[in-house]
C-alpha atoms as a PDB file:
ATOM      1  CA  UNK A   1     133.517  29.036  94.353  1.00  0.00           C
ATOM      2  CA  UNK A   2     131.484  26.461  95.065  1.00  0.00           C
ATOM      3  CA  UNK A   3     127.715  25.839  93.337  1.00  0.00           C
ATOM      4  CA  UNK A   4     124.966  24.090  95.016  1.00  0.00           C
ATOM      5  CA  UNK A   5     121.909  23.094  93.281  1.00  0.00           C
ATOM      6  CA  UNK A   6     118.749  21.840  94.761  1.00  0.00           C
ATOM      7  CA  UNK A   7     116.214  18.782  94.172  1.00  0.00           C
ATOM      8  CA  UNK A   8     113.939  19.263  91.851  1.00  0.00           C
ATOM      9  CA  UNK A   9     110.948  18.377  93.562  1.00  0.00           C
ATOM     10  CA  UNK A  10     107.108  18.968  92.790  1.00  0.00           C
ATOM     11  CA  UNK A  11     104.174  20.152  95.284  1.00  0.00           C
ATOM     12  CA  UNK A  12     101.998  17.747  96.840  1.00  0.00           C
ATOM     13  CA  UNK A  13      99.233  18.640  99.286  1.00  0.00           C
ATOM     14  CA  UNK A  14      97.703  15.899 101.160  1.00  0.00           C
ATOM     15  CA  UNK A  15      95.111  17.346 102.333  1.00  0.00           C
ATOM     16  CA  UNK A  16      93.594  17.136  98.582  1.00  0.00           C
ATOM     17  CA  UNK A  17      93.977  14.127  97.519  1.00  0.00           C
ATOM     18  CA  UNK A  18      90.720  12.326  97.649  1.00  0.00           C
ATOM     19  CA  UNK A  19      90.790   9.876 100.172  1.00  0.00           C
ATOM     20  CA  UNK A  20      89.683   7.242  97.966  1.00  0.00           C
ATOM     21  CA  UNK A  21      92.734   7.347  95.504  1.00  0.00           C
ATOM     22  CA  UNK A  22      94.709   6.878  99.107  1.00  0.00           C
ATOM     23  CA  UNK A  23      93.178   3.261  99.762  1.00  0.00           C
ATOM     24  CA  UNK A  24      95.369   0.384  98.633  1.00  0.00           C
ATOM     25  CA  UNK A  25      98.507  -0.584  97.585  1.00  0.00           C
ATOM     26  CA  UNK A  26      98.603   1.394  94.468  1.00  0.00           C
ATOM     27  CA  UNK A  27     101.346   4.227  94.724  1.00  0.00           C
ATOM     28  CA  UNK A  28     105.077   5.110  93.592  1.00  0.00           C
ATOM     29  CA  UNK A  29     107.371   7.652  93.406  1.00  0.00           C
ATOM     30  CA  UNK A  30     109.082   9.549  90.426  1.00  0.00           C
ATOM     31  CA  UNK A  31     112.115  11.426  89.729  1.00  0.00           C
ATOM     32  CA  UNK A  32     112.295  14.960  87.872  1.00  0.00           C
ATOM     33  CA  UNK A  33     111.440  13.141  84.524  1.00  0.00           C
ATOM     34  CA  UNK A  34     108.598  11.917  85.672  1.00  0.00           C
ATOM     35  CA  UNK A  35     109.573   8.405  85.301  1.00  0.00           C
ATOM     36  CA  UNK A  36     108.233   5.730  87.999  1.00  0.00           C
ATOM     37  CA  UNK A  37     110.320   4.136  90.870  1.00  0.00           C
ATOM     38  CA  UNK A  38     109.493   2.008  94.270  1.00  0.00           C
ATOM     39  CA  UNK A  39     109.075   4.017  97.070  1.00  0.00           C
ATOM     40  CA  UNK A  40     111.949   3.603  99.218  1.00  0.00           C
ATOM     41  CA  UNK A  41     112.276   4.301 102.775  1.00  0.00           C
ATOM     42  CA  UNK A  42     115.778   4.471 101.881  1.00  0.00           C
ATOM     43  CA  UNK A  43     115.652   6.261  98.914  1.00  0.00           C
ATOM     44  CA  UNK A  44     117.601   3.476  96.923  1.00  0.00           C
ATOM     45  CA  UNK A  45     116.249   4.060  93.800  1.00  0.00           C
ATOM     46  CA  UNK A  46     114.754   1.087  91.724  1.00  0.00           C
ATOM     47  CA  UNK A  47     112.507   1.637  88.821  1.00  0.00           C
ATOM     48  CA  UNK A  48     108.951   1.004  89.026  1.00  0.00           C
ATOM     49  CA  UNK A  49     106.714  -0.011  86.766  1.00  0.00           C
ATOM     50  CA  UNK A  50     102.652   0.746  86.082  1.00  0.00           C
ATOM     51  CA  UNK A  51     102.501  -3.278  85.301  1.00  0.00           C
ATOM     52  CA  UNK A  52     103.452  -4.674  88.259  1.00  0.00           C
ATOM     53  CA  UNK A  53     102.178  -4.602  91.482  1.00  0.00           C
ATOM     54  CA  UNK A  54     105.454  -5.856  92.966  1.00  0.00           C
ATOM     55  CA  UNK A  55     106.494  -2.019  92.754  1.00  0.00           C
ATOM     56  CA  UNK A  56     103.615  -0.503  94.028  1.00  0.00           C
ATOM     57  CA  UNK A  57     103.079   0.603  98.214  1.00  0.00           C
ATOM     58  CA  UNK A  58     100.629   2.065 100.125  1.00  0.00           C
ATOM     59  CA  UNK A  59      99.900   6.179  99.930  1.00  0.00           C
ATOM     60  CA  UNK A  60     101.591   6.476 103.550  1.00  0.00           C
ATOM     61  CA  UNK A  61     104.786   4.609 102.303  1.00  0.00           C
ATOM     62  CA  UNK A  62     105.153   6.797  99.708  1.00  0.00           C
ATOM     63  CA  UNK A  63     104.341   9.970 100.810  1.00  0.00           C
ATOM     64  CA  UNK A  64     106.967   9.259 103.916  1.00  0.00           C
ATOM     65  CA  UNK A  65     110.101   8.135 101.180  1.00  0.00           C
ATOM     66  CA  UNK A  66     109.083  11.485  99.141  1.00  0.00           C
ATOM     67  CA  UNK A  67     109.461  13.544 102.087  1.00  0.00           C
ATOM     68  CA  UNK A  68     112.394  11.760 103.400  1.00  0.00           C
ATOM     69  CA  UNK A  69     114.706  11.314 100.404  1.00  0.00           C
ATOM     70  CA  UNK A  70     114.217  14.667  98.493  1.00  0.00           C
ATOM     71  CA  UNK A  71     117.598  13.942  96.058  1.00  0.00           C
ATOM     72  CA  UNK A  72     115.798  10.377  95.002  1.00  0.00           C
ATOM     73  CA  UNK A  73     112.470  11.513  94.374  1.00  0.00           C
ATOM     74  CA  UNK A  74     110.732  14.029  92.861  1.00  0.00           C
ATOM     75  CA  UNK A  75     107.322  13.430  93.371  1.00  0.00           C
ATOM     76  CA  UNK A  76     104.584  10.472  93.836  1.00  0.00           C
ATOM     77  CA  UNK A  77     101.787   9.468  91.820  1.00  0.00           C
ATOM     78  CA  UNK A  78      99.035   7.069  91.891  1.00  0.00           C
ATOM     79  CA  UNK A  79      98.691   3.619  89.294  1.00  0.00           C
ATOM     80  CA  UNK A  80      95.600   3.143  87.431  1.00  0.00           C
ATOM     81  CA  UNK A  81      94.952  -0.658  87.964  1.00  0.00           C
ATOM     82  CA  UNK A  82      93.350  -2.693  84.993  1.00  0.00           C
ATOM     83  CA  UNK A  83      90.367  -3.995  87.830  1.00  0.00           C
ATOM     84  CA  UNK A  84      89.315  -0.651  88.963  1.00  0.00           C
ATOM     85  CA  UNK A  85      86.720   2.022  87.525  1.00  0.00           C
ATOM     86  CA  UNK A  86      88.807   4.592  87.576  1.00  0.00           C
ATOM     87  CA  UNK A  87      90.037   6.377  84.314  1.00  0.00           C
ATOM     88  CA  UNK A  88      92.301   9.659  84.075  1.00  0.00           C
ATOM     89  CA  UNK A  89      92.409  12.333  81.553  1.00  0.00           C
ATOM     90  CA  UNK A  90      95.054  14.094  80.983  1.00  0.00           C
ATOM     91  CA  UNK A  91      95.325  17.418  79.809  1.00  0.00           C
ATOM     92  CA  UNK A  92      98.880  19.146  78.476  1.00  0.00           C
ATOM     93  CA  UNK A  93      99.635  22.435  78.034  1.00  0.00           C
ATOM     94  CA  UNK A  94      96.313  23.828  78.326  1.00  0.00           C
ATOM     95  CA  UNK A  95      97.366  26.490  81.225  1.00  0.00           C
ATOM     96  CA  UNK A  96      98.880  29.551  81.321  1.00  0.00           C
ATOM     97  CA  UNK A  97     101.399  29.984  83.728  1.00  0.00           C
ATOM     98  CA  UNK A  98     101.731  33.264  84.635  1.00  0.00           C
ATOM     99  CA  UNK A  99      97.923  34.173  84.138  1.00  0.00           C
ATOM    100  CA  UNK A 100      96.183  31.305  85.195  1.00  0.00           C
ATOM    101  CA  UNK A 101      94.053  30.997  82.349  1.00  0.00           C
ATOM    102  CA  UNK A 102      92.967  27.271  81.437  1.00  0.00           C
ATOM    103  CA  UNK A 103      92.409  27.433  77.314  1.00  0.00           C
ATOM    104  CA  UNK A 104      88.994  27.254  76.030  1.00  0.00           C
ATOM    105  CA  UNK A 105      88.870  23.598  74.534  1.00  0.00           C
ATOM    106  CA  UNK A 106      90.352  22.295  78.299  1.00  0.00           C
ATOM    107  CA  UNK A 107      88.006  24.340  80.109  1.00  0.00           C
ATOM    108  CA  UNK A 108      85.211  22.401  78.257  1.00  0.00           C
ATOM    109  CA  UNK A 109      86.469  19.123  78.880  1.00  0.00           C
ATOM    110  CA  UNK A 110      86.596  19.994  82.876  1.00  0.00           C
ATOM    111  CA  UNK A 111      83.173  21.718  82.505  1.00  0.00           C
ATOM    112  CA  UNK A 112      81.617  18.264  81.602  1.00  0.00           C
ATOM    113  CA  UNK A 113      83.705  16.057  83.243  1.00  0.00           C
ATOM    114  CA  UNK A 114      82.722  17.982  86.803  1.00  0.00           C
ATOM    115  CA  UNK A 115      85.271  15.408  88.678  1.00  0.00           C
ATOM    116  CA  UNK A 116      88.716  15.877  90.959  1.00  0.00           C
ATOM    117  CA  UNK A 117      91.364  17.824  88.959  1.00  0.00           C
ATOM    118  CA  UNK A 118      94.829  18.900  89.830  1.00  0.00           C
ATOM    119  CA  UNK A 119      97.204  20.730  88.173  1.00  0.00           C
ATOM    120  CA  UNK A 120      99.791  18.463  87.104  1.00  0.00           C
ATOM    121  CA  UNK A 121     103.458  19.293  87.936  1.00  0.00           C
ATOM    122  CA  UNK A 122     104.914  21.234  84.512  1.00  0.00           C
ATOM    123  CA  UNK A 123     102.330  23.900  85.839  1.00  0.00           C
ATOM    124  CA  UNK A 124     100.610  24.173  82.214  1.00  0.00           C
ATOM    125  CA  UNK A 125      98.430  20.588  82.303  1.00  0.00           C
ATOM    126  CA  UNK A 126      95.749  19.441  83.701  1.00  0.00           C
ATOM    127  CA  UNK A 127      94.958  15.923  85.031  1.00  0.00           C
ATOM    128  CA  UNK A 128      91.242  14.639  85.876  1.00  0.00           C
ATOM    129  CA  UNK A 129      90.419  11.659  87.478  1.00  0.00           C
ATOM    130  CA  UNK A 130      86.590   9.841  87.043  1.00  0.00           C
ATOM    131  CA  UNK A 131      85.048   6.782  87.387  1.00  0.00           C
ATOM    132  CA  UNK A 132      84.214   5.714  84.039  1.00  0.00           C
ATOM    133  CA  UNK A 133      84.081   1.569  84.283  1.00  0.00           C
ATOM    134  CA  UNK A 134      82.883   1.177  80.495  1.00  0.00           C
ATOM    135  CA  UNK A 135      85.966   2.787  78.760  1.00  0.00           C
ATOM    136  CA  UNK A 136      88.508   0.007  78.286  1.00  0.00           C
ATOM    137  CA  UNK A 137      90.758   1.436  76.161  1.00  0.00           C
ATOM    138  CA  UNK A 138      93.750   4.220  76.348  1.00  0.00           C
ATOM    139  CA  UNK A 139      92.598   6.377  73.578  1.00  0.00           C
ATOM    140  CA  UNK A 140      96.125   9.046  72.970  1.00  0.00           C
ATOM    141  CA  UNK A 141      96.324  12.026  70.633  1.00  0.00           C
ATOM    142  CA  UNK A 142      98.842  15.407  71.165  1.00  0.00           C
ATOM    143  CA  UNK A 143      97.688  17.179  74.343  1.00  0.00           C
ATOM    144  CA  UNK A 144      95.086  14.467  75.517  1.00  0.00           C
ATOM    145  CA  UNK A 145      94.960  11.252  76.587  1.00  0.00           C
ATOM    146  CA  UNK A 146      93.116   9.402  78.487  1.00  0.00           C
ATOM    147  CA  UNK A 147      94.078   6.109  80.196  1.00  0.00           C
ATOM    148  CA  UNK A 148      91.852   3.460  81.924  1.00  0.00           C
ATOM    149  CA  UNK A 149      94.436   1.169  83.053  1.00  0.00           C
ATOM    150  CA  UNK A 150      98.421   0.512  82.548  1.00  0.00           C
ATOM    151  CA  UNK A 151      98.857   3.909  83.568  1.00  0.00           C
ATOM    152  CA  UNK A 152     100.344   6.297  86.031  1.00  0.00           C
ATOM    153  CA  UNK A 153      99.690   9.625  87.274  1.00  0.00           C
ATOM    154  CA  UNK A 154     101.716  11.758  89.058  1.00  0.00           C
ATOM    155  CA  UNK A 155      99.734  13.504  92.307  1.00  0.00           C
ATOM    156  CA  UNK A 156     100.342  16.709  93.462  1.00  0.00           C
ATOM    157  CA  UNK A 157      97.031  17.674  95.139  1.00  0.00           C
ATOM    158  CA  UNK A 158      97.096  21.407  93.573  1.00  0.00           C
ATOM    159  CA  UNK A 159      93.391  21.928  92.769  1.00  0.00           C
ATOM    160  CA  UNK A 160      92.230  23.912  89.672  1.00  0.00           C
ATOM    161  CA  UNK A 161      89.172  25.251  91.115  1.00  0.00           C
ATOM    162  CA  UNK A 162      87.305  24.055  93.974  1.00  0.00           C
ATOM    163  CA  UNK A 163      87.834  20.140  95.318  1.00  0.00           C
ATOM    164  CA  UNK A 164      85.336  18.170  93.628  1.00  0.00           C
ATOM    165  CA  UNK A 165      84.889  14.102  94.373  1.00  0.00           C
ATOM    166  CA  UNK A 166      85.991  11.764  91.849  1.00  0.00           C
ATOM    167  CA  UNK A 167      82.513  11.371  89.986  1.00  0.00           C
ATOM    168  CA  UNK A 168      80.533   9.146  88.019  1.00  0.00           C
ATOM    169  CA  UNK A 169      81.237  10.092  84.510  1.00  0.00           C
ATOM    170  CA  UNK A 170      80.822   7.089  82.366  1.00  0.00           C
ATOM    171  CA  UNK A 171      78.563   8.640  79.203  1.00  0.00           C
ATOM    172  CA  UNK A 172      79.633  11.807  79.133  1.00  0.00           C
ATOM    173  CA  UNK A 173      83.824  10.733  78.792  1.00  0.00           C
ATOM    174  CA  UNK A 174      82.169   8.279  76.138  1.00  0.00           C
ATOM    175  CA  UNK A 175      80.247  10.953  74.333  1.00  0.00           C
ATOM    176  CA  UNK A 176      83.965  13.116  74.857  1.00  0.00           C
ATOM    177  CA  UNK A 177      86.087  10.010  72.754  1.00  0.00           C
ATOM    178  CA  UNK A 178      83.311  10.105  70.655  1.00  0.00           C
ATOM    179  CA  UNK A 179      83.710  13.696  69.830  1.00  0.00           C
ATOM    180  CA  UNK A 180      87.636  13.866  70.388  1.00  0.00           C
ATOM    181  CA  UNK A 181      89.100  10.269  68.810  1.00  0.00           C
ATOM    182  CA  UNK A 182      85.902   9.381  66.079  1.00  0.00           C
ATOM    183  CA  UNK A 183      86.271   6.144  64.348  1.00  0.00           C
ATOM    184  CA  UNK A 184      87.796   6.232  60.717  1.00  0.00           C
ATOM    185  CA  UNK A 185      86.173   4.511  58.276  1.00  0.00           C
ATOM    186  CA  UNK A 186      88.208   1.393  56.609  1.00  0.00           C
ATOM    187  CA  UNK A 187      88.039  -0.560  53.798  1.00  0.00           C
ATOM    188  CA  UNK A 188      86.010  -3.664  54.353  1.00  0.00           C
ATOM    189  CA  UNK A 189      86.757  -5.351  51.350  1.00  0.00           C
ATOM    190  CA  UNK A 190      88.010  -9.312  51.977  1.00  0.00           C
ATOM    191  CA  UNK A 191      91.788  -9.647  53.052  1.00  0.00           C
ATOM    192  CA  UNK A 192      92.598 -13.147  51.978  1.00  0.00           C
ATOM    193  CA  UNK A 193      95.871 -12.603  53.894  1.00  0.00           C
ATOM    194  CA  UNK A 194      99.503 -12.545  52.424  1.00  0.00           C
ATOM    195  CA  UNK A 195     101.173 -14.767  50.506  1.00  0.00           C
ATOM    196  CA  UNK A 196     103.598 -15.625  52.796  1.00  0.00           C
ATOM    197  CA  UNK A 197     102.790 -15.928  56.268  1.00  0.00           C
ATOM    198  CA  UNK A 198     105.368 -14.437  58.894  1.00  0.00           C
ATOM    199  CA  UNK A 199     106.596 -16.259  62.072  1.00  0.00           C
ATOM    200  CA  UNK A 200     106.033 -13.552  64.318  1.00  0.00           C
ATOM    201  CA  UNK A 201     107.072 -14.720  67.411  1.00  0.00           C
ATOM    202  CA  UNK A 202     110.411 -16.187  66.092  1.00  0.00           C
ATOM    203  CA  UNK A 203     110.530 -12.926  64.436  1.00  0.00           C
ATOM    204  CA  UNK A 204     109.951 -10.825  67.539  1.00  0.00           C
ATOM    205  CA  UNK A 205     112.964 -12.671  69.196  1.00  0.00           C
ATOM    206  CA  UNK A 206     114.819 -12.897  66.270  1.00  0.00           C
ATOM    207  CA  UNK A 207     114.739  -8.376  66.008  1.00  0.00           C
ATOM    208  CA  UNK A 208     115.235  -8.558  69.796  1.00  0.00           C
ATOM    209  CA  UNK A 209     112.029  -7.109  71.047  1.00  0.00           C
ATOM    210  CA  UNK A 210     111.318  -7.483  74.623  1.00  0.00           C
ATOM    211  CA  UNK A 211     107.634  -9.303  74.920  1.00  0.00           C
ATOM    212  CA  UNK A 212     105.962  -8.813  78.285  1.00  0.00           C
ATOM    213  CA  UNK A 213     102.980 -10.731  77.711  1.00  0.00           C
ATOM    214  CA  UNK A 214     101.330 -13.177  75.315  1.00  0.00           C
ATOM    215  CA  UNK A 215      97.246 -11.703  75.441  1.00  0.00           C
ATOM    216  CA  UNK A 216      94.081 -12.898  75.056  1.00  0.00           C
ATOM    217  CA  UNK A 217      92.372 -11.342  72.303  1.00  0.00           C
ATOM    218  CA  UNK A 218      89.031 -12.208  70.519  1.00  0.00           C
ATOM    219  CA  UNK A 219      90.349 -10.474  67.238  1.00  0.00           C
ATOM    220  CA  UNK A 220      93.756 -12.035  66.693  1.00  0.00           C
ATOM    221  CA  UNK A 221      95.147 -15.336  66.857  1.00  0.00           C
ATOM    222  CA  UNK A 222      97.952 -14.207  68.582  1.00  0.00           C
ATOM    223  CA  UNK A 223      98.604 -10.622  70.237  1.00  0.00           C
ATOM    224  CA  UNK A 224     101.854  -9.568  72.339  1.00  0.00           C
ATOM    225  CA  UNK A 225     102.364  -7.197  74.664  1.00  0.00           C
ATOM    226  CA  UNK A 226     105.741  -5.439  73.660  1.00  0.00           C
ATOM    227  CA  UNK A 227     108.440  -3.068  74.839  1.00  0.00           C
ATOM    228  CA  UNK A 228     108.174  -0.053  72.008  1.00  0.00           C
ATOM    229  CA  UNK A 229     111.219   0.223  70.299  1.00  0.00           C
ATOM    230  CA  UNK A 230     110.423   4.413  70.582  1.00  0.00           C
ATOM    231  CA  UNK A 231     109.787   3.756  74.605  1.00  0.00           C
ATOM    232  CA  UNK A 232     112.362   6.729  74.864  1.00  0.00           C
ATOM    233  CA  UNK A 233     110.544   8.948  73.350  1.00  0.00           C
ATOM    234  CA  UNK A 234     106.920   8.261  75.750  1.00  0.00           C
ATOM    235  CA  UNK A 235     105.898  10.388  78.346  1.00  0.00           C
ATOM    236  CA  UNK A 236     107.499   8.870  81.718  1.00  0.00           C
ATOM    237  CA  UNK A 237     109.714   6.284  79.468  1.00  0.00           C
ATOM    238  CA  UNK A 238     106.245   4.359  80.202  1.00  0.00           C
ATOM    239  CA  UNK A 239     106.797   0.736  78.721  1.00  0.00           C
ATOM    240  CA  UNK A 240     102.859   0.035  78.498  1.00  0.00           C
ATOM    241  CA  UNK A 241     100.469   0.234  76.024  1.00  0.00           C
ATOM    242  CA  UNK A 242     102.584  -1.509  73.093  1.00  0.00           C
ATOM    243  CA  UNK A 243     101.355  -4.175  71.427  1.00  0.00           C
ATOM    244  CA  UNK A 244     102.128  -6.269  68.455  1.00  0.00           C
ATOM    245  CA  UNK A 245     100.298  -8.935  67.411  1.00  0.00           C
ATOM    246  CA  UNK A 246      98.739 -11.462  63.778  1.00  0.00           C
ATOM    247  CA  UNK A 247      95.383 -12.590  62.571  1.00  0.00           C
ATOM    248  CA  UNK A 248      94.304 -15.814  61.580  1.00  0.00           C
ATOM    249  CA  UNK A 249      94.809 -14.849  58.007  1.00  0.00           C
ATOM    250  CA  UNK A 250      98.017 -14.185  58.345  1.00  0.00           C
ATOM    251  CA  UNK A 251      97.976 -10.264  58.554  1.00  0.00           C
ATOM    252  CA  UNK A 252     100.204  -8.607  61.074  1.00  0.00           C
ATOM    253  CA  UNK A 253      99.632  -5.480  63.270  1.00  0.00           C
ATOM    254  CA  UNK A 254     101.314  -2.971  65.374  1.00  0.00           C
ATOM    255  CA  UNK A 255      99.948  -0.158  67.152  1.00  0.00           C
ATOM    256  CA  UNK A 256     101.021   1.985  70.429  1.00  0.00           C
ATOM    257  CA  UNK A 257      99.069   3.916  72.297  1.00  0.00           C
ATOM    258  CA  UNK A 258     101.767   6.540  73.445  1.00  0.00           C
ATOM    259  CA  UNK A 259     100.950   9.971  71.885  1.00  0.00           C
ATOM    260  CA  UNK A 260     104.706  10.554  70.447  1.00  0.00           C
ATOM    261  CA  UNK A 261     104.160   6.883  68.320  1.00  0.00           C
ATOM    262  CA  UNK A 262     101.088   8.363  67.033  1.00  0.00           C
ATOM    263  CA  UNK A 263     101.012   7.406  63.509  1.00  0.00           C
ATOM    264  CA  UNK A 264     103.810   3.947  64.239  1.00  0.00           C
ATOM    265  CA  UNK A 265     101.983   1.346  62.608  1.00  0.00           C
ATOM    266  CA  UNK A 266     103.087  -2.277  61.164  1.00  0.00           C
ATOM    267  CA  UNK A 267     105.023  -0.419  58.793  1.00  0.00           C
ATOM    268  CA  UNK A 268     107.504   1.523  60.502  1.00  0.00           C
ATOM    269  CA  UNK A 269     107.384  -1.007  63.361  1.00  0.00           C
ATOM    270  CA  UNK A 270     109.042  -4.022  60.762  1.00  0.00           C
ATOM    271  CA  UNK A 271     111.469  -1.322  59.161  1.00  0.00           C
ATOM    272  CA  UNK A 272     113.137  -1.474  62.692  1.00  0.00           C
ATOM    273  CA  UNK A 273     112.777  -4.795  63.555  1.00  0.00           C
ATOM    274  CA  UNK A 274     114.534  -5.939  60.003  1.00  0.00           C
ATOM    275  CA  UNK A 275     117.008  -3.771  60.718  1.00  0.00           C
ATOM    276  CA  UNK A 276     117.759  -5.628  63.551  1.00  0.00           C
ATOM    277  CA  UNK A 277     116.845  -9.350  62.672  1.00  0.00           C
ATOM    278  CA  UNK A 278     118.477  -8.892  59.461  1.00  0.00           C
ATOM    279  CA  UNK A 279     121.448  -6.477  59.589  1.00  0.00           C
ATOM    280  CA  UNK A 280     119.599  -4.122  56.873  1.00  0.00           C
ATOM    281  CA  UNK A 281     119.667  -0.179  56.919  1.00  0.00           C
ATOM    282  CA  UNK A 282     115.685   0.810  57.314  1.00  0.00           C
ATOM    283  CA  UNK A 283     114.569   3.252  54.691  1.00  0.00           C
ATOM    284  CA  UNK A 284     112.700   6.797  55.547  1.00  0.00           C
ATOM    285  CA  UNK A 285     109.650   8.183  54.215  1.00  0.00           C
ATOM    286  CA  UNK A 286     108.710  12.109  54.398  1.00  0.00           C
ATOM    287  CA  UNK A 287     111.315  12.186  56.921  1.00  0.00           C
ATOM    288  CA  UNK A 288     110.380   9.250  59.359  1.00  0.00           C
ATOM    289  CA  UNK A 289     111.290   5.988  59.577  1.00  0.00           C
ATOM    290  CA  UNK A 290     108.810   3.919  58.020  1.00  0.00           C
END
């Protein structure tokens, strides 16, 4: 007997989408993991990537290889580009199924944010979309994350409530990160640096991590954008928001914005990269590799 299985494919209702988020050549398509690929008219699958606007095509292009090629793609969604004001929030597992019911602590975050949402296509999240031009920075914890640029979002055009426009909402998200991701105190005592100053870019190449980009940054002398060593393990396999980098004293960081890294810092990052550069067996603390 012979079994037939079909596409996994998630909704998406044009009529929704704000016809802003339409303009431009800033959309993709995605497979049933949620990870990003060129729209197609062919369906030939090739991956895409939130980075490069080589990959990205216009909402019509999309929409017509998603409709068209139902065993390639899954769904589309829409990149967040670094130049725009647009930042998204994303909510997970914050919606009951069966019921309906969004959770208390999401249903405050929509009741300020007052901006386009859409139920994203697991069933249970949420995803909001503002214009919010003075948050720079991905801030990521379990269950919410926002993202103002490196980013994409899957569209599916299934309202939670009534359609709203994509609204001004620049204090109020800042007041939210305030409330949501507060600063930790450090210790400022003087760092005179460490004894013996690492060659981190021959060290980078030398553990085989993948650098995308050298960056500006007024902080550190030097600061790398790098492919995470747990990419697996993000949300989309997104290859973004990794960066590794050294300050003029010396001192070396490491930091990822990906919610499953949360906690990966220089520490854990060299443990695997020694392991690498120098053939060693990295160590584990409390059960993680650190």
């Amino acid at each position: 007997m012979n079994e037939t299985t079909e596409a996994i494919r998630f909704e998406h209702h044009e009529e929704n989408v704000p016809d802003e988020l339409k303009m431009g050549e800033r959309w993709v398509c995605c497979d049933e993991e949620k990870v990003p690929l060129i729209a197609t008219a062919s369906g030939a699958v090739y991956a895409a990537s939130s980075t490069d606007p080589a990959t990205w095509r216009a909402y019509d292009n999309a929409l017509e290889a998603w409709r068209e090629n139902e065993w390639s793609f899954a769904g589309v969604g829409r990149v967040i580009k670094a130049d725009e004001e647009y930042v998204g929030v994303d909510l997970d597992h914050c919606l009951d199924v069966d019921s309906g019911e969004i959770y208390a602590w999401a249903a405050r975050v929509l009741d300020r944010l007052k901006s386009y949402s859409e139920i994203s296509p697991s069933g249970d999240g949420v995803k909001i979309w503002v214009k919010a031009p003075s948050i720079t920075r991905a801030h990521v914890k379990p269950g919410f994350e926002i993202y103002p640029r490196g980013r994409y979002f899957t569209v599916t055009g299934k309202l939670l409530g009534r359609k709203r426009k994509i609204a001004e909402r620049d204090d109020e998200l800042a007041r939210i990160i305030s409330e949501e991701f507060p600063r930790v105190d450090r210790d400022r005592r003087p760092y005179d640096g460490p004894q013996k100053v690492l060659d981190l870019l021959n060290y980078l190449e030398r553990a085989n991590i993948e650098i995308f980009a050298e960056l500006s940054d007024g902080a550190a002398e030097r600061k790398y954008a790098v492919r995470c060593p747990w990419v697996d393990e993000h949300t989309d396999h997104d290859e973004s928001g990794t960066y590794a980098g050294q300050y003029a004293n010396g001192a070396t960081f490491y930091y990822c914005y990906h919610s499953h890294c949360a906690g990966r810092l220089w520490q854990e990052f060299k443990a695997y990269a020694d392991a690498v550069a120098y053939g060693t067996r990295p160590r584990r603390l409390s059960g993680r590799l650190r």
